[in-house]
C-alpha atoms as a PDB file:
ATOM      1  CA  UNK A   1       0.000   0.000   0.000  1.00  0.00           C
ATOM      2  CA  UNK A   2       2.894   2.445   0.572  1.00  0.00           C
ATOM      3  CA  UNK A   3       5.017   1.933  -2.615  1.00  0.00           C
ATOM      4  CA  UNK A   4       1.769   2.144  -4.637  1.00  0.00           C
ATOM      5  CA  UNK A   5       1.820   5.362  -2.618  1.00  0.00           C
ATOM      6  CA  UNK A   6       5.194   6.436  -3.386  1.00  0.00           C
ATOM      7  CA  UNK A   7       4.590   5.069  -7.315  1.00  0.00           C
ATOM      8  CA  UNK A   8       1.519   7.138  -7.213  1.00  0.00           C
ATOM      9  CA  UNK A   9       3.744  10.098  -6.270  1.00  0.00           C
ATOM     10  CA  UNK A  10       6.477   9.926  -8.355  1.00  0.00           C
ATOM     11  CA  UNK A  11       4.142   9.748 -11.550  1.00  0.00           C
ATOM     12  CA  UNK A  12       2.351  12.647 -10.130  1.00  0.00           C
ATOM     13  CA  UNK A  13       5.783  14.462 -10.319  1.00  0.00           C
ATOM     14  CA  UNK A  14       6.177  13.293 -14.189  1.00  0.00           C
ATOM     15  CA  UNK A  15       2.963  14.399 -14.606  1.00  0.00           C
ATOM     16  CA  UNK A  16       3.943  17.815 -13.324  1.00  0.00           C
ATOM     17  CA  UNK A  17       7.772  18.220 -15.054  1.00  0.00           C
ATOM     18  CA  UNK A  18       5.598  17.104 -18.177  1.00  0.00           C
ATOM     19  CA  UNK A  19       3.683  20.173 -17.997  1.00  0.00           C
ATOM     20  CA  UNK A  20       5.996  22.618 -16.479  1.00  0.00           C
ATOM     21  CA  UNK A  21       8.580  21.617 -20.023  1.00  0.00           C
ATOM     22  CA  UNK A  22       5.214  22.405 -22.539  1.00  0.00           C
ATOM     23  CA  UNK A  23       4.720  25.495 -21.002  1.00  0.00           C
ATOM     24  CA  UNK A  24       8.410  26.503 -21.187  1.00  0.00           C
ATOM     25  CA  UNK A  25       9.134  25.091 -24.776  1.00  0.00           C
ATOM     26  CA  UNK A  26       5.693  26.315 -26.231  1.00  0.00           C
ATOM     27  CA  UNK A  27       4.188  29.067 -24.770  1.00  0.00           C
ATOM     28  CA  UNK A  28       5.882  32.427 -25.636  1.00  0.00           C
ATOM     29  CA  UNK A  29       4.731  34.358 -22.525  1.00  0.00           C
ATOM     30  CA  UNK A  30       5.932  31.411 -20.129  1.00  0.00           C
ATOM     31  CA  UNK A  31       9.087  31.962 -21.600  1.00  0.00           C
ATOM     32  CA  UNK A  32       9.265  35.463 -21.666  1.00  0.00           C
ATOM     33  CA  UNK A  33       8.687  34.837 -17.823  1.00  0.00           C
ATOM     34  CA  UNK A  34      11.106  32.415 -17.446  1.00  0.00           C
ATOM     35  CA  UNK A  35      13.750  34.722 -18.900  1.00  0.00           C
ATOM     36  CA  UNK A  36      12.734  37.913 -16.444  1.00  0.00           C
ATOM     37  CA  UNK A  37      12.754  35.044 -13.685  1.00  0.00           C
ATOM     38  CA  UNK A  38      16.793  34.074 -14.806  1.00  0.00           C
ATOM     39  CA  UNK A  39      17.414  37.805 -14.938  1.00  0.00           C
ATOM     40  CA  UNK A  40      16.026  38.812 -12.061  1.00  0.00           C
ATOM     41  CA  UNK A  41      17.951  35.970 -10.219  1.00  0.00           C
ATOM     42  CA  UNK A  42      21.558  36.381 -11.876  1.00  0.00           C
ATOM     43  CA  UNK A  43      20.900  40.312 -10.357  1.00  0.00           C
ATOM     44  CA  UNK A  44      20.017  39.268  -7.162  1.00  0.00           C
ATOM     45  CA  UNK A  45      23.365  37.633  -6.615  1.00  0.00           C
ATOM     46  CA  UNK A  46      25.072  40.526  -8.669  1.00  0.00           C
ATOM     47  CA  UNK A  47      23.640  42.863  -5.948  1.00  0.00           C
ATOM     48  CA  UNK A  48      23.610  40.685  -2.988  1.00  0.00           C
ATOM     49  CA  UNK A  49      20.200  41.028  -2.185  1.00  0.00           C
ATOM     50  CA  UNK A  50      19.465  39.934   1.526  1.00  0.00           C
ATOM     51  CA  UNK A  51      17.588  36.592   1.852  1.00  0.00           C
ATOM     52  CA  UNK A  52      14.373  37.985   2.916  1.00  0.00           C
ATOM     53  CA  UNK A  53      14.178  40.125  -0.281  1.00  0.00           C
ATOM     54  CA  UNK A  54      15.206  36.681  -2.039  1.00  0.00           C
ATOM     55  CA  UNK A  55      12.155  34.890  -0.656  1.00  0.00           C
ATOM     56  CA  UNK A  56       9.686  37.693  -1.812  1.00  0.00           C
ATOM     57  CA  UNK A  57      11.376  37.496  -4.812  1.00  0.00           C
ATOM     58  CA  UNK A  58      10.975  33.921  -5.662  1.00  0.00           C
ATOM     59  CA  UNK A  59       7.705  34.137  -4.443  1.00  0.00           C
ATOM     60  CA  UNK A  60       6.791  37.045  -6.440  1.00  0.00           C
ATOM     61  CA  UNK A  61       8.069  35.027  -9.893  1.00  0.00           C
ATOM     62  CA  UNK A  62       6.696  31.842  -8.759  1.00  0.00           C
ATOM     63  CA  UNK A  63       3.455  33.642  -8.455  1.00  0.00           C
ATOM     64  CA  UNK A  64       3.927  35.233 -11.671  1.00  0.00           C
ATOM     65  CA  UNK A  65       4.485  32.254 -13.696  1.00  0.00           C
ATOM     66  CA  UNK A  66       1.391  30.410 -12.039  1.00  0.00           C
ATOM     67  CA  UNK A  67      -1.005  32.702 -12.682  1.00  0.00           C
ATOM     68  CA  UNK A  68       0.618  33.342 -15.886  1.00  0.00           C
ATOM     69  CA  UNK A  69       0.202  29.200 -16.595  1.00  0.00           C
ATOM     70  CA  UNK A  70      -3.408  29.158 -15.043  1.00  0.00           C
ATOM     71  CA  UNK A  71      -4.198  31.655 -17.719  1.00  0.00           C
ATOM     72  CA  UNK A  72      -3.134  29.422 -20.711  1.00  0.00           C
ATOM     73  CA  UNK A  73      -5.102  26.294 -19.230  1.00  0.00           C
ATOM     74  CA  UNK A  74      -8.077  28.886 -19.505  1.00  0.00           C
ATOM     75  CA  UNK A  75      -7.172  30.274 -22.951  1.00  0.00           C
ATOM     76  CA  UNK A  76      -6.679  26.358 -23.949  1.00  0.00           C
ATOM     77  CA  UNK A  77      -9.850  25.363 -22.054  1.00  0.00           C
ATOM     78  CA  UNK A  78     -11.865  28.448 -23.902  1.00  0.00           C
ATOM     79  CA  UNK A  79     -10.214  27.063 -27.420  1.00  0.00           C
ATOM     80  CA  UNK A  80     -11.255  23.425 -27.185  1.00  0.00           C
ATOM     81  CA  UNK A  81     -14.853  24.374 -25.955  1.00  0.00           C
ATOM     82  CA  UNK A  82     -15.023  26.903 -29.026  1.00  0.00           C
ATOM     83  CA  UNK A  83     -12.661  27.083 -30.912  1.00  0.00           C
ATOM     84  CA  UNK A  84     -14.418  29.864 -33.166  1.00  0.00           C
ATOM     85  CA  UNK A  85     -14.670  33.506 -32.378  1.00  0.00           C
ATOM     86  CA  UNK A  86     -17.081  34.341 -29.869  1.00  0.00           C
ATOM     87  CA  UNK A  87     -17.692  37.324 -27.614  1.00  0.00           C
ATOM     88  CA  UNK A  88     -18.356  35.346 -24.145  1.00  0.00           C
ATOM     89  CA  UNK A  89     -15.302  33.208 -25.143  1.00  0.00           C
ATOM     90  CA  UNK A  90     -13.015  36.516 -25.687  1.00  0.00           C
ATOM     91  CA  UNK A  91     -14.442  38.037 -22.070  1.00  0.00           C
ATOM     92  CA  UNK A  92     -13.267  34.583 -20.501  1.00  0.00           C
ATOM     93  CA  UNK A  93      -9.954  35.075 -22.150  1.00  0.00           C
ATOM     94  CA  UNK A  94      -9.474  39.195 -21.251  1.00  0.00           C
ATOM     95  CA  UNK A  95     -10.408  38.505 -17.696  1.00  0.00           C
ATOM     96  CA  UNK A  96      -7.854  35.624 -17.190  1.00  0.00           C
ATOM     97  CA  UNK A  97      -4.967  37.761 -19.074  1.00  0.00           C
ATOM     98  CA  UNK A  98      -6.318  40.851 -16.803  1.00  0.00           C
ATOM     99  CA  UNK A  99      -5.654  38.461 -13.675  1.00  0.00           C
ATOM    100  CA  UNK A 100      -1.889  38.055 -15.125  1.00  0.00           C
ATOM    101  CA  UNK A 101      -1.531  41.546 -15.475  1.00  0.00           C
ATOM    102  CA  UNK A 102      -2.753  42.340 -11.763  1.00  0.00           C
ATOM    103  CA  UNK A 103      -0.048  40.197 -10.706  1.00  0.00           C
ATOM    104  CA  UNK A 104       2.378  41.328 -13.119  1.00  0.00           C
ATOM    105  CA  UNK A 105       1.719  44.909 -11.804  1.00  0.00           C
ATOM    106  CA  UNK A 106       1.833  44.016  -8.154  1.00  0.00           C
ATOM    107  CA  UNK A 107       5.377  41.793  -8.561  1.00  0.00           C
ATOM    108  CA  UNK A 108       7.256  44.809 -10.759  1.00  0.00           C
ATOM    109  CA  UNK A 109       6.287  47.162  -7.586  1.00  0.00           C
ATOM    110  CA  UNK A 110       7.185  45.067  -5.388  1.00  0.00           C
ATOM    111  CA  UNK A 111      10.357  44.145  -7.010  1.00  0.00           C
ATOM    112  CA  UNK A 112      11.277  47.787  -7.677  1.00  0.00           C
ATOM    113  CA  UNK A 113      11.389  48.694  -3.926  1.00  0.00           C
ATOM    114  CA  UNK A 114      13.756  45.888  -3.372  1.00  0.00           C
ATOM    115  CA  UNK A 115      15.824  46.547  -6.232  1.00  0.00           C
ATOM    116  CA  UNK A 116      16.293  50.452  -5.891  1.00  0.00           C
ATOM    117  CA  UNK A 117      18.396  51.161  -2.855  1.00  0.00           C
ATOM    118  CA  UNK A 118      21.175  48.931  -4.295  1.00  0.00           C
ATOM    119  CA  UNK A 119      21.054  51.637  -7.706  1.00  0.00           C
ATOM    120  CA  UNK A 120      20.073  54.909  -6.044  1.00  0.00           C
END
């Protein structure tokens, strides 16, 4: 019962690298993402950021990049339902990107007043 536990796991894990490489090697704003997330990190050791501002920052790009995947399981969702043009459809799709931008928004802010005492 507890190694079909464990087996259970682990595939659960495959199952979760499996997506985490199609979002990275398909989707262009995942990637764009991804990139900001290796920037942001190669500056953070550049400027020796302390590690509390390193856990809001990780936190801050994890946060990005899961509402930023949650919105492309919508957009995907919205395309296999209909996959024509339709007003509702394009609401469903706005409001999910405007929940990416929210986030977005809040991370550069809050990034910005950990990042500017180390350049002014």
């Amino acid at each position: 019962m507890i190694i079909a536990f464990i087996r259970n796991r682990i595939r659960s894990l495959y199952y979760v690298f499996v997506g985490m490489w199609r979002l990275i090697r398909k989707e262009s704003p995942i990637i764009v993402h991804v990139t900001i997330t290796l920037f942001l990190t190669f500056l953070g050791f550049y400027v020796g950021i302390t590690p509390s501002e390193w856990i809001v920052q990780i936190i801050g790009c994890g946060l990005v990049l899961t509402v930023e995947s949650l919105n492309t399981a919508i957009e995907e969702i919205c395309n296999f339902i209909h996959p024509d043009y339709h007003k509702k459809i394009g609401d469903i799709k706005d409001i999910a990107a405007g929940a990416v931008g929210f986030m977005v928004g809040s991370v550069t802010i809050v990034l910005a007043i950990i990042y500017f005492p180390y350049f002014f």
